[in-house]
C-alpha atoms as a PDB file:
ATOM      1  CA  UNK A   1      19.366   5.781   7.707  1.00  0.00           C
ATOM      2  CA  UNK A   2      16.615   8.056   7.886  1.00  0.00           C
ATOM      3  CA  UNK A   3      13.831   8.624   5.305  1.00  0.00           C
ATOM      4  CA  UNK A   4      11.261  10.256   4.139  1.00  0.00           C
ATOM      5  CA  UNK A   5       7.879   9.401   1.909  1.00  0.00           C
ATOM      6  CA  UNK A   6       6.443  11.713  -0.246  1.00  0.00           C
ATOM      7  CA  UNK A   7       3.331  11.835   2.147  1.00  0.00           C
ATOM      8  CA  UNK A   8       5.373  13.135   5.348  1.00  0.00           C
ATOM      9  CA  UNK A   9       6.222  10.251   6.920  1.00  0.00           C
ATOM     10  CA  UNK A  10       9.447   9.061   8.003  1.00  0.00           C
ATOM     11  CA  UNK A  11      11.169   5.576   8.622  1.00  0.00           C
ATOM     12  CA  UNK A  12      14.260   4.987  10.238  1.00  0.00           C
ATOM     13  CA  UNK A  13      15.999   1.914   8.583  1.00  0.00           C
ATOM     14  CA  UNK A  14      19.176  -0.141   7.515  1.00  0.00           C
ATOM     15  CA  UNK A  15      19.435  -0.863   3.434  1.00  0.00           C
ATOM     16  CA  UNK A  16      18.460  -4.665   4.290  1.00  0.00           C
ATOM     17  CA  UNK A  17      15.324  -3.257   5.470  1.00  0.00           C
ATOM     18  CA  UNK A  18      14.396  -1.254   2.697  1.00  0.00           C
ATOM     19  CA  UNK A  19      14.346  -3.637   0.095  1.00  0.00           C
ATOM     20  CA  UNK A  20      11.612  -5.490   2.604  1.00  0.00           C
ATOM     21  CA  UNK A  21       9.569  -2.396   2.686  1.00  0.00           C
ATOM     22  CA  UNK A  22       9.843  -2.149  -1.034  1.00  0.00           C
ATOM     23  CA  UNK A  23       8.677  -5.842  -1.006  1.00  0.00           C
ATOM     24  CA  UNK A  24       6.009  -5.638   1.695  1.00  0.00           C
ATOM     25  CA  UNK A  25       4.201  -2.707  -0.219  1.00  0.00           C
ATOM     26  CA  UNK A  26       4.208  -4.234  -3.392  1.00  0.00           C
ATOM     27  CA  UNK A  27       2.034  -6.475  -1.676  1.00  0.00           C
ATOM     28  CA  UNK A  28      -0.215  -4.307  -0.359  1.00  0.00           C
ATOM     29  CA  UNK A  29      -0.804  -2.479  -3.208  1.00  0.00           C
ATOM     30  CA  UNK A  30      -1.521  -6.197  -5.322  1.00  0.00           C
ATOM     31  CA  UNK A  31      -3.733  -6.727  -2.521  1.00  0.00           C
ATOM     32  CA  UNK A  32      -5.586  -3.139  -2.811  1.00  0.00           C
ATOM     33  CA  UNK A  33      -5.250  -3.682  -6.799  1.00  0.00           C
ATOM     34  CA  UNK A  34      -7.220  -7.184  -6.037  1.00  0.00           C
ATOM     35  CA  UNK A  35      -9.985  -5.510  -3.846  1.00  0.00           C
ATOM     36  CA  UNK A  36     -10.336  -2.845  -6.571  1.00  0.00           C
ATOM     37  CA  UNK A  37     -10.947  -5.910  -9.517  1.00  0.00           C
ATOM     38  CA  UNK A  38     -13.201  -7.482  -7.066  1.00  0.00           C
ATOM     39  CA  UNK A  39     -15.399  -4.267  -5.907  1.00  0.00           C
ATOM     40  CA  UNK A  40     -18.213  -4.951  -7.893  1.00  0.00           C
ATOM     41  CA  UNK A  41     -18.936  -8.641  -6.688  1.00  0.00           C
ATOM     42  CA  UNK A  42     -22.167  -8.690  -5.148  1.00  0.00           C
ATOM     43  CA  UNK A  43     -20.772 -11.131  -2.689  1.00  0.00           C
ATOM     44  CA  UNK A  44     -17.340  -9.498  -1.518  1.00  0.00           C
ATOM     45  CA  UNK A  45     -17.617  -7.461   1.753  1.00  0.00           C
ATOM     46  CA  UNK A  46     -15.043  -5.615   3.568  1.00  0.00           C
ATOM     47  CA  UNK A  47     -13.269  -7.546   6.010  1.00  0.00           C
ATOM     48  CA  UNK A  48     -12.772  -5.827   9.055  1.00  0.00           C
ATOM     49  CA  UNK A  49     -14.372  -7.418  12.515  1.00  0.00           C
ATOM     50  CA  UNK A  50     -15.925  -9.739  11.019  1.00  0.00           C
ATOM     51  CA  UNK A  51     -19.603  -7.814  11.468  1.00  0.00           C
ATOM     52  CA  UNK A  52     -19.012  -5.352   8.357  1.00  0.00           C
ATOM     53  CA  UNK A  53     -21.701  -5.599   5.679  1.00  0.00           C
ATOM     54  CA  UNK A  54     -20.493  -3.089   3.331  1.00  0.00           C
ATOM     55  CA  UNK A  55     -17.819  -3.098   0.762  1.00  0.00           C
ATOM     56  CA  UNK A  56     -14.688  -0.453   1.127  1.00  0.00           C
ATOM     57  CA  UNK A  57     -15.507   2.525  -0.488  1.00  0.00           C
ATOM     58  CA  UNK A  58     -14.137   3.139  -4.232  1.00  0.00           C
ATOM     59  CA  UNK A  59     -12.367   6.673  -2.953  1.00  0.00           C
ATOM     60  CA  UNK A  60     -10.874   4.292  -0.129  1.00  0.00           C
ATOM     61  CA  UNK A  61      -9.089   2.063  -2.585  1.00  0.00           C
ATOM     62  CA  UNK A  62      -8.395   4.689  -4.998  1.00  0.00           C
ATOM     63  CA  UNK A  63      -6.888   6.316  -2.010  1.00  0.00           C
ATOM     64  CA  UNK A  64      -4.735   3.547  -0.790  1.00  0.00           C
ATOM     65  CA  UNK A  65      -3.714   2.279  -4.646  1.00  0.00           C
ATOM     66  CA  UNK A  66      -1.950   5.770  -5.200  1.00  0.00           C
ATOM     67  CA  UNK A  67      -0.185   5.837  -1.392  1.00  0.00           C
ATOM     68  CA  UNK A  68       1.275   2.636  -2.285  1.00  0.00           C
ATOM     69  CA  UNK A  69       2.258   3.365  -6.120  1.00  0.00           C
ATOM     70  CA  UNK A  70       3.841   6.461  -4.343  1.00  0.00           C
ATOM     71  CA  UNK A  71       5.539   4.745  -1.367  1.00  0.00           C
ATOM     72  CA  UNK A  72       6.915   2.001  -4.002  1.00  0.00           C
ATOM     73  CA  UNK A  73       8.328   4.884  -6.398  1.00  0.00           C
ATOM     74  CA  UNK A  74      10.042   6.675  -3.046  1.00  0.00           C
ATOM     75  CA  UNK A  75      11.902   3.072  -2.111  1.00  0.00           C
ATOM     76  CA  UNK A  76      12.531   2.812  -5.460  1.00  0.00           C
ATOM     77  CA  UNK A  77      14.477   5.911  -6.029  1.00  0.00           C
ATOM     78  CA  UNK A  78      16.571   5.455  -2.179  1.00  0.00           C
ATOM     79  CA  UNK A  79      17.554   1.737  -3.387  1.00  0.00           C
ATOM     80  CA  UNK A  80      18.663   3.495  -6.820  1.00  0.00           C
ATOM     81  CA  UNK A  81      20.653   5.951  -4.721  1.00  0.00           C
ATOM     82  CA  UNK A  82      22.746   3.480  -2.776  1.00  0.00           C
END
């Protein structure tokens, strides 16, 4: 089947594999939820290849946080449908 996020973006999959979408971004939006409790750690830096000295921006976070509440509301509302 053939959907479509809020944001544009569309995924082409079976039921099976929506409920692992819905599972996979609950994690990453605990894991963005995590980075945005730990932000203010003078110690935490971002990641990325391993040369980064900066943290991920606030808007970054804030960004991803409500893609991922979205995302999980859109999977939310197919699974309901079925």
């Amino acid at each position: 089947m053939l959907f479509r996020f809020s944001d544009g973006e569309t995924v082409e999959l079976t039921p099976e594999m929506l409920s692992e979408l819905l599972k996979q971004n609950e994690s990453y939006l605990q894991n963005y939820l995590d980075l945005a409790d730990e932000i203010d750690d003078p110690s935490y830096v971002a990641r990325g290849n391993g040369f980064c000295e900066t943290k991920y921006s606030e808007d970054f976070i804030e960004s991803q946080i409500s893609k991922y509440r979205q995302r999980i509301k859109d999977i939310r509302e197919w699974l309901n449908k079925d």
